[in-house]
C-alpha atoms as a PDB file:
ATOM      1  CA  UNK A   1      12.050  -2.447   5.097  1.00  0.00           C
ATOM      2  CA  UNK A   2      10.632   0.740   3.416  1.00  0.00           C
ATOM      3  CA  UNK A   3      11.312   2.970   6.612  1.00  0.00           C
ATOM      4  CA  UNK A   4      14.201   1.393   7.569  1.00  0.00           C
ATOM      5  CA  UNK A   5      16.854   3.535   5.729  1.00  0.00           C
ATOM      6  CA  UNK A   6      19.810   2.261   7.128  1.00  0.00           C
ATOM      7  CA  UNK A   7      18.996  -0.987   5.166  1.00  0.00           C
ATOM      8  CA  UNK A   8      20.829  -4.280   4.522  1.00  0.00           C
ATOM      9  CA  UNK A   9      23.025  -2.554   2.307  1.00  0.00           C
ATOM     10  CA  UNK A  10      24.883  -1.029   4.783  1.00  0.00           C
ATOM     11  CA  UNK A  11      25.536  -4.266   6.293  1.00  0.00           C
ATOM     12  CA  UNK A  12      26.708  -5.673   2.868  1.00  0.00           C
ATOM     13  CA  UNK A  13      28.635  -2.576   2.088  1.00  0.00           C
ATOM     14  CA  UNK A  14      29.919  -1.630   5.456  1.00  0.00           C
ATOM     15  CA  UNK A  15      30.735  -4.346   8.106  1.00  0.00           C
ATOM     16  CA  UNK A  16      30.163  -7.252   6.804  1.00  0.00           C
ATOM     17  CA  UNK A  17      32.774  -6.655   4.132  1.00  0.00           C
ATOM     18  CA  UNK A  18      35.594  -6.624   6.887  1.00  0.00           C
ATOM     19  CA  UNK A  19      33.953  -8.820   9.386  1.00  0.00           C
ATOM     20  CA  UNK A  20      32.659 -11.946   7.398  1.00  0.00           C
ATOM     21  CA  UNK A  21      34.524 -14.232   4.949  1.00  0.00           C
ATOM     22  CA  UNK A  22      33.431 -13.620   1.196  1.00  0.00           C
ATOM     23  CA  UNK A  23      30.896 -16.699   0.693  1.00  0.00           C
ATOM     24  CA  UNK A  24      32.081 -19.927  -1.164  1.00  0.00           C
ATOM     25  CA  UNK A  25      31.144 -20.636  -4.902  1.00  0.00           C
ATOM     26  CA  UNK A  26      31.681 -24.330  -4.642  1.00  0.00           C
ATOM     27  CA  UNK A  27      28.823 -25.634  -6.724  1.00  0.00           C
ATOM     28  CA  UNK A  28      27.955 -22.346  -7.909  1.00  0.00           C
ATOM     29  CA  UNK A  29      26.003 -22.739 -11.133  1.00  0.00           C
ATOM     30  CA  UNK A  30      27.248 -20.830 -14.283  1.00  0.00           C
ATOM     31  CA  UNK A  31      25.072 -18.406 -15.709  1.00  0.00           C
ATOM     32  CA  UNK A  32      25.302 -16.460 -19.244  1.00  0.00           C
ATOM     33  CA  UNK A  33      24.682 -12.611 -17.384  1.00  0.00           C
ATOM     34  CA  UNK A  34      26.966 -11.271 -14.642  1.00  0.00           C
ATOM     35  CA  UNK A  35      26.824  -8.621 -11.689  1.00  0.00           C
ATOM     36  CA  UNK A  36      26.626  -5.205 -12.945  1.00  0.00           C
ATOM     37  CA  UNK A  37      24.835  -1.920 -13.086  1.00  0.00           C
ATOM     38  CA  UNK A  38      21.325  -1.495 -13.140  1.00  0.00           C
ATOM     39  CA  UNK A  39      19.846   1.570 -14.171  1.00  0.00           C
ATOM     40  CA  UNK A  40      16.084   2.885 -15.109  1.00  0.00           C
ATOM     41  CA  UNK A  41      13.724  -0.292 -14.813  1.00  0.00           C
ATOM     42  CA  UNK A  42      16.155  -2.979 -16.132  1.00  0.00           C
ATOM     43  CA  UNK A  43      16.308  -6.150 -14.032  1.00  0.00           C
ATOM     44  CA  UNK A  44      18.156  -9.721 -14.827  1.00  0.00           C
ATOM     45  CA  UNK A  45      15.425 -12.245 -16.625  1.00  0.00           C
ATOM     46  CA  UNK A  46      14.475 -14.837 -14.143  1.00  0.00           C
ATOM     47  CA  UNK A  47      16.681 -17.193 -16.292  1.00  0.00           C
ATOM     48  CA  UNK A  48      20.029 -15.710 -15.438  1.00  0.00           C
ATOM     49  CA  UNK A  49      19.351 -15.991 -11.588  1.00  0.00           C
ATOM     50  CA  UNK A  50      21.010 -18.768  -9.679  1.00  0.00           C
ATOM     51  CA  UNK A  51      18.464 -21.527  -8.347  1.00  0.00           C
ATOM     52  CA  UNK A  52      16.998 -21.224  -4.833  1.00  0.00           C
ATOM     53  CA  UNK A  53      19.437 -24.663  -3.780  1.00  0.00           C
ATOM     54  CA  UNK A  54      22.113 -22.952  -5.929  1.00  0.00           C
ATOM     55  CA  UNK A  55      22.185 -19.461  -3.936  1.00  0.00           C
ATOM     56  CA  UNK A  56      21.363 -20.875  -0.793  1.00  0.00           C
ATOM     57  CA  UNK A  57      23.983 -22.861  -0.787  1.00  0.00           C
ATOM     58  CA  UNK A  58      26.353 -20.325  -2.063  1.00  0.00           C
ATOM     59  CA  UNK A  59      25.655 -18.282   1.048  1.00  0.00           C
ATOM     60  CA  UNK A  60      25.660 -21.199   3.690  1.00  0.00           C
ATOM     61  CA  UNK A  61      29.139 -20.573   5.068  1.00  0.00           C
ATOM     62  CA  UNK A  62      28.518 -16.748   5.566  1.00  0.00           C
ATOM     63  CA  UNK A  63      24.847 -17.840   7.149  1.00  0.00           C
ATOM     64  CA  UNK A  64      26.951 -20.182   9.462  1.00  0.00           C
ATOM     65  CA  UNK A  65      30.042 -17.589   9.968  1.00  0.00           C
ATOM     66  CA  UNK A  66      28.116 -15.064  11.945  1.00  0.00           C
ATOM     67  CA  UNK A  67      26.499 -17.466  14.119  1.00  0.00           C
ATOM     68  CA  UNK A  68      22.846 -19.690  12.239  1.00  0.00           C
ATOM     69  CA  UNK A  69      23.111 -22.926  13.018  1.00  0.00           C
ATOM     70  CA  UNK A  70      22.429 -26.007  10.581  1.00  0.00           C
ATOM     71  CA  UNK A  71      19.132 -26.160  12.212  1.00  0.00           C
ATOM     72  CA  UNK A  72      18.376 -23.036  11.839  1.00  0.00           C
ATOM     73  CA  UNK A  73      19.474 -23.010   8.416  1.00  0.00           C
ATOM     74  CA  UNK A  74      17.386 -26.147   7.918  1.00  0.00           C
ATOM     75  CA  UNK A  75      13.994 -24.532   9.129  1.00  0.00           C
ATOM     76  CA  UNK A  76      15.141 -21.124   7.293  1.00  0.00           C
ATOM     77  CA  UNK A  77      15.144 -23.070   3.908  1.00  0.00           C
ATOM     78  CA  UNK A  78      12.082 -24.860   4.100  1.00  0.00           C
ATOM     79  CA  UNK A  79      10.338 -21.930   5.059  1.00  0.00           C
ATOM     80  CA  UNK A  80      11.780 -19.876   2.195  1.00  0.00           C
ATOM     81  CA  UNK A  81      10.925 -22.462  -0.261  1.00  0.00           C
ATOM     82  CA  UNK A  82       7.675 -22.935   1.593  1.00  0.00           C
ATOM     83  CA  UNK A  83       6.474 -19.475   1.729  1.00  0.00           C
ATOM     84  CA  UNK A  84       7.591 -18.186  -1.626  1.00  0.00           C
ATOM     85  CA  UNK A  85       5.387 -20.285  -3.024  1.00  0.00           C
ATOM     86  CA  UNK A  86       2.357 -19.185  -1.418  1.00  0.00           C
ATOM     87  CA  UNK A  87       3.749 -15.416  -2.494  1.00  0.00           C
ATOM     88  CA  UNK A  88       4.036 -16.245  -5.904  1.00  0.00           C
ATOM     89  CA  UNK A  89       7.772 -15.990  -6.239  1.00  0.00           C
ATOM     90  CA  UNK A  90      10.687 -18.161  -6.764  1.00  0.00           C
ATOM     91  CA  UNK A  91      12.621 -18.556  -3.341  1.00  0.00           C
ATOM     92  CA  UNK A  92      16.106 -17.694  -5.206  1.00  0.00           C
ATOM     93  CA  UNK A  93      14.275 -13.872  -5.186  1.00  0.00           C
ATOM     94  CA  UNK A  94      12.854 -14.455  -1.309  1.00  0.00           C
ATOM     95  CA  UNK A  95      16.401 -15.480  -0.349  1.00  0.00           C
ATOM     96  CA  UNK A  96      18.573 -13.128  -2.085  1.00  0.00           C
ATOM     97  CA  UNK A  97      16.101 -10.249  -0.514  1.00  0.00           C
ATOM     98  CA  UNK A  98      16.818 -11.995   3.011  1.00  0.00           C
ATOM     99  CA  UNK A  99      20.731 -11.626   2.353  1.00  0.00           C
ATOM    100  CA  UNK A 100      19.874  -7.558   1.378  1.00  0.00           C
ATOM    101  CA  UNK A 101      17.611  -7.401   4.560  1.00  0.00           C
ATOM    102  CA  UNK A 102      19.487  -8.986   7.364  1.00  0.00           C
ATOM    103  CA  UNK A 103      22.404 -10.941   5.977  1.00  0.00           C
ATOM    104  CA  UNK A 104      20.655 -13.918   7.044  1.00  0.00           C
ATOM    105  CA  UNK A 105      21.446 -14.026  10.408  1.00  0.00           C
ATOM    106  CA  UNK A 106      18.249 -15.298  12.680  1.00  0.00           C
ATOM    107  CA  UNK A 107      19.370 -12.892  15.256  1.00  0.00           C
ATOM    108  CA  UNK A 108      20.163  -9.513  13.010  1.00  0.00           C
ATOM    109  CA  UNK A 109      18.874  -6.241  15.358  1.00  0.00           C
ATOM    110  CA  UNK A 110      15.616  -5.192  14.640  1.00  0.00           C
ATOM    111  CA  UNK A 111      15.616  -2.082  12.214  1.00  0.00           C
ATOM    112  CA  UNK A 112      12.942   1.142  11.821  1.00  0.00           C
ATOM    113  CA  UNK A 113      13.451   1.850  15.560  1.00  0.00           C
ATOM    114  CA  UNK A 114      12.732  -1.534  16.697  1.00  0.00           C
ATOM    115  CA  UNK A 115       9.591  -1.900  14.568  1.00  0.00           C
ATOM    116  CA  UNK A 116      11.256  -3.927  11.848  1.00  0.00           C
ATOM    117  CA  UNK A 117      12.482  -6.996  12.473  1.00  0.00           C
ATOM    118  CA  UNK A 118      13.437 -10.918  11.211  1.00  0.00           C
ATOM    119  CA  UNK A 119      15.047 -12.134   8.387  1.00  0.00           C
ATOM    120  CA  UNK A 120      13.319  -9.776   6.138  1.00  0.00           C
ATOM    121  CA  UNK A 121      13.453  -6.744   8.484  1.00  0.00           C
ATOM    122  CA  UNK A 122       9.373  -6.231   8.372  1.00  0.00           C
ATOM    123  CA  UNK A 123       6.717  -5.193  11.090  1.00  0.00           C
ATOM    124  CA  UNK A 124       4.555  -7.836  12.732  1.00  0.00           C
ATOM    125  CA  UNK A 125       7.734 -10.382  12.485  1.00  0.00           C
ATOM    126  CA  UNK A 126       9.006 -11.454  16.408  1.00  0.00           C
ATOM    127  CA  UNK A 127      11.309  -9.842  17.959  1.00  0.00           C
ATOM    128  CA  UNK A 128      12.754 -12.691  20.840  1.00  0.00           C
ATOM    129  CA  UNK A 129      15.643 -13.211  18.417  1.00  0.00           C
ATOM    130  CA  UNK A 130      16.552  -9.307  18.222  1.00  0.00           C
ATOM    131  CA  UNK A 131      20.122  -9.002  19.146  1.00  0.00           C
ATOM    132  CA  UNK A 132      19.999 -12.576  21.113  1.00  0.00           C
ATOM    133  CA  UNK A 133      22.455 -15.550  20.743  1.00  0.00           C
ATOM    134  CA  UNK A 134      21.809 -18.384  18.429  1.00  0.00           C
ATOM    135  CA  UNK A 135      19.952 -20.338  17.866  1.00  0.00           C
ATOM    136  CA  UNK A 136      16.492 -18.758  17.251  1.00  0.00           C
ATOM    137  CA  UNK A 137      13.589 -20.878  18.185  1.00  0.00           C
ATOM    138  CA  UNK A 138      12.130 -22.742  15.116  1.00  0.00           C
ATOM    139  CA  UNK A 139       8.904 -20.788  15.188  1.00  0.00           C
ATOM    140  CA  UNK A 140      10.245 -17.647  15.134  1.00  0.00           C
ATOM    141  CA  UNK A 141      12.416 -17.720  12.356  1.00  0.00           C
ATOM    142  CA  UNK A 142       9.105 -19.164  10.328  1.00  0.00           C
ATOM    143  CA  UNK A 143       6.952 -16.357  11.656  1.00  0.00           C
ATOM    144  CA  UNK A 144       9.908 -14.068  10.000  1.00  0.00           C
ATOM    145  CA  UNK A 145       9.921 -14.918   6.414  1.00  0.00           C
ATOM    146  CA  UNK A 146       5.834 -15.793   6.784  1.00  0.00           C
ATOM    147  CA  UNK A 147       5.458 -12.054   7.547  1.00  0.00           C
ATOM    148  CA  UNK A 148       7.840 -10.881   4.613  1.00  0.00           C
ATOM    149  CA  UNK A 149       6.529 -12.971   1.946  1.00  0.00           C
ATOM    150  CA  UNK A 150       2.519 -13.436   2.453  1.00  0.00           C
ATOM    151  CA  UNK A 151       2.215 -11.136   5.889  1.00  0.00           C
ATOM    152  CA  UNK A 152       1.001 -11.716   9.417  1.00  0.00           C
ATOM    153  CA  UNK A 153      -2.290  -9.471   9.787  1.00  0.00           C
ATOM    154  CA  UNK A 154       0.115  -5.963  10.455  1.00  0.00           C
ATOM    155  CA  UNK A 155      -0.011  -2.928   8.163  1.00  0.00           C
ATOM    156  CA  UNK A 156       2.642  -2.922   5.415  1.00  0.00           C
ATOM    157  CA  UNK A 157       3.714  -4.309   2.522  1.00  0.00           C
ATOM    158  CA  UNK A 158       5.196  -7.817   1.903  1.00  0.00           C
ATOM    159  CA  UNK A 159       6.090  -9.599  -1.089  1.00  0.00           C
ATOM    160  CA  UNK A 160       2.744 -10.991  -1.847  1.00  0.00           C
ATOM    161  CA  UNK A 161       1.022  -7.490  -1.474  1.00  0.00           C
ATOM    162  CA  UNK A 162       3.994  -6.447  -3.671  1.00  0.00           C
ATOM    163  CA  UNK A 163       3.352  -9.044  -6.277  1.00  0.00           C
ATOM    164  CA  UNK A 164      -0.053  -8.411  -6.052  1.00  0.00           C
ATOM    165  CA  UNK A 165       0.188  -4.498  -6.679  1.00  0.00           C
ATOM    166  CA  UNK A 166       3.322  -4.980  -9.818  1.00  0.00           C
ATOM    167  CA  UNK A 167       2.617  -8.028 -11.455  1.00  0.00           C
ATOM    168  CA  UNK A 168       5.901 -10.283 -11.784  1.00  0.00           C
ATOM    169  CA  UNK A 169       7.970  -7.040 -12.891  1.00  0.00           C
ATOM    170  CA  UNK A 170      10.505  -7.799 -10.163  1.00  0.00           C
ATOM    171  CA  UNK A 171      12.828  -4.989  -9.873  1.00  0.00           C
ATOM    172  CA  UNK A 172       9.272  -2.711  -9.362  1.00  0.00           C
ATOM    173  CA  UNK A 173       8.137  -5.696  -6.435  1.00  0.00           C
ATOM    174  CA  UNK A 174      11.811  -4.870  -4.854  1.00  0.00           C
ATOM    175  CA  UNK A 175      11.130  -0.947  -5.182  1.00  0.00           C
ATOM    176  CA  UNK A 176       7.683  -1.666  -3.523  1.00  0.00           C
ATOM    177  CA  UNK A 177       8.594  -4.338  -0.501  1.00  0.00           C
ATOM    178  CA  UNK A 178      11.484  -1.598   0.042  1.00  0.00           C
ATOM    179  CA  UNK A 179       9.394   1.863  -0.125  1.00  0.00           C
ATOM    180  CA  UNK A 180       5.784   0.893   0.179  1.00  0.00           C
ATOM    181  CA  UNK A 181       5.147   2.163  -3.330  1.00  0.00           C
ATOM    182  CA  UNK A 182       6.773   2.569  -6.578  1.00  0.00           C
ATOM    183  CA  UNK A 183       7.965   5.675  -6.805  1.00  0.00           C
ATOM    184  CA  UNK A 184       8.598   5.921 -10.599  1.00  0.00           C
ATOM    185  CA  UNK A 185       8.695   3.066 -12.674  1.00  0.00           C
ATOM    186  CA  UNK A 186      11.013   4.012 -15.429  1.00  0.00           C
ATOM    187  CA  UNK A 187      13.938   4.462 -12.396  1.00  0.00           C
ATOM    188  CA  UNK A 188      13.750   1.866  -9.673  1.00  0.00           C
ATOM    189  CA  UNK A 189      16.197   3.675  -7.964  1.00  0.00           C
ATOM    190  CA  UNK A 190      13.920   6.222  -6.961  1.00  0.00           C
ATOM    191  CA  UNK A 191      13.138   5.821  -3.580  1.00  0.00           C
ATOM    192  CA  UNK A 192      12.176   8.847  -1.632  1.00  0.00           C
ATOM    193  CA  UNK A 193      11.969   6.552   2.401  1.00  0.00           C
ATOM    194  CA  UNK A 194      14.225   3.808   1.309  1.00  0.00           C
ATOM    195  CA  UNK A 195      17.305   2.665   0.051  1.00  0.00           C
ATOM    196  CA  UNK A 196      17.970   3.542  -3.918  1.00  0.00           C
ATOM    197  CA  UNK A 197      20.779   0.862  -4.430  1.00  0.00           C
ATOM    198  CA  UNK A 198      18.027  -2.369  -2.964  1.00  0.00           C
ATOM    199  CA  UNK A 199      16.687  -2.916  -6.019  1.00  0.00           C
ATOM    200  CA  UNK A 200      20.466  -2.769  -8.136  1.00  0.00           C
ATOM    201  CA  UNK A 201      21.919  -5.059  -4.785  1.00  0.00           C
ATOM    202  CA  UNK A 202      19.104  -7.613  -4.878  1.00  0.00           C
ATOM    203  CA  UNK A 203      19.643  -7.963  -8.696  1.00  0.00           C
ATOM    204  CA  UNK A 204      23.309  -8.508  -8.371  1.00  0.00           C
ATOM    205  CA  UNK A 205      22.440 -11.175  -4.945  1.00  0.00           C
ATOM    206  CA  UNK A 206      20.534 -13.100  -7.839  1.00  0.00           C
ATOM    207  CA  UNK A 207      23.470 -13.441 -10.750  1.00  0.00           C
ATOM    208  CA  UNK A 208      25.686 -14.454  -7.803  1.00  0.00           C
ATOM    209  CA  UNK A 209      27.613 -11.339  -6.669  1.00  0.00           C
ATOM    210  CA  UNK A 210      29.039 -12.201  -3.419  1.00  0.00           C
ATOM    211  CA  UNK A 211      30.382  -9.293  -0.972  1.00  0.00           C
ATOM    212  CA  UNK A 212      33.563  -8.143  -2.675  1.00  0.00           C
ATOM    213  CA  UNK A 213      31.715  -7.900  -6.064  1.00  0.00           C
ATOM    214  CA  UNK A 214      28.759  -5.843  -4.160  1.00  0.00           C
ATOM    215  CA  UNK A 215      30.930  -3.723  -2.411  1.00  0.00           C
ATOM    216  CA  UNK A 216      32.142  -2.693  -5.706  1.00  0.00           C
ATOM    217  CA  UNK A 217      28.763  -2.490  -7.265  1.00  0.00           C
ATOM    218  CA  UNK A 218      27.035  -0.471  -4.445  1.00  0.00           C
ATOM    219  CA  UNK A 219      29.468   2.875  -4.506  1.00  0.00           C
ATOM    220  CA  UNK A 220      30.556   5.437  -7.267  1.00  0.00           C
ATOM    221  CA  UNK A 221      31.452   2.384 -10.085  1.00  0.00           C
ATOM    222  CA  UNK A 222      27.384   2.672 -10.388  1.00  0.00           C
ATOM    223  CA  UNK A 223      26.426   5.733  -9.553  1.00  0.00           C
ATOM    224  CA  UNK A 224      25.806   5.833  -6.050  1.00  0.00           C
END
């Protein structure tokens, strides 16, 4: 999360690139806007994003690659649908922040020195599953995305406290679940504790860009 500065990024940009299969795009839905650069506070309109089943699914083999199981991805996408709901969001945007955050792996390494941890990489979520083998136990991978999307009594922001705080101007929720704040909204990659290309990588999760395209997108082609 926002004090986690070696964010998900770096797992999309740096290992996972050579270590995980690009995921598959059977079934992928076609949409009119594609991956790209995002500068100042554009974002893709909520139209142009894939659907929650349609992203989801797009990322199942990479999910199962580095180790979830179909039960875990079973409980994983009811509690994305379930929980987004109670944040306010669409679970496309709760699921394409869990691929930034963790890659979607049930047992990614806690972040922030230990303090962040989960499928969204944020305080207060359980840390049995940190660096263990799959599977994770049901409960804990629910207690994960609870704590990211509506919270789990800890100090912090989550999505809903995010939503809450920025209305539904998403790229500025991003900047705020990633930073704590909004540092300035007419540049969302402005982030003085966090990671300026989360908002431009979560954007690109969302029109479909899978980890070739965002390996592209995420170095000097846009800026960064």
């Amino acid at each position: 999360m926002y004090r986690q500065i070696i964010a998900a990024s770096a797992l999309l940009l740096g290992a996972a690139t050579t270590v995980y299969a690009a995921p598959s795009s059977t079934g992928l839905e076609t949409r009119n806007a594609s991956p790209q650069c995002w500068y100042g506070s554009d974002f893709p309109a909520q139209s142009d994003w894939l659907s929650f089943d349609s992203l989801f699914e797009k990322w199942r083999s990479q999910f199962q690659q580095q180790g979830d199981t179909d039960h875990e991805l079973s409980i994983m996408k009811s509690a994305l649908k379930s929980y987004s709901s109670q944040a306010g969001v669409d679970a496309a945007f709760t699921t394409a922040m869990m691929i930034q955050e963790s890659a979607g792996n049930t047992c990614r390494k806690c972040g922030d020195s230990g303090m962040s941890c989960g499928l969204l990489q944020v305080r207060g979520a359980p840390k049995d599953c940190d660096s263990k083998a799959h599977p994770c136990a049901d409960g804990s991978i629910q207690k994960a995305i609870q704590c990211g999307t509506v919270g789990c009594g800890v100090e912090g922001s989550n999505i809903k406290t995010c939503v809450a705080s920025q209305g539904q101007k998403w790229g500025e929720v991003l900047r705020c679940y990633n930073t704590g704040s909004v540092t300035d909204k007419t540049n969302l990659r402005a982030a003085s504790t966090g990671d300026p290309r989360y908002v431009h990588m979560i954007a690109n999760i969302l029109l479909g860009a899978d980890y070739a395209v965002l390996g592209d997108l995420g170095g000097a082609k846009c800026g960064f």
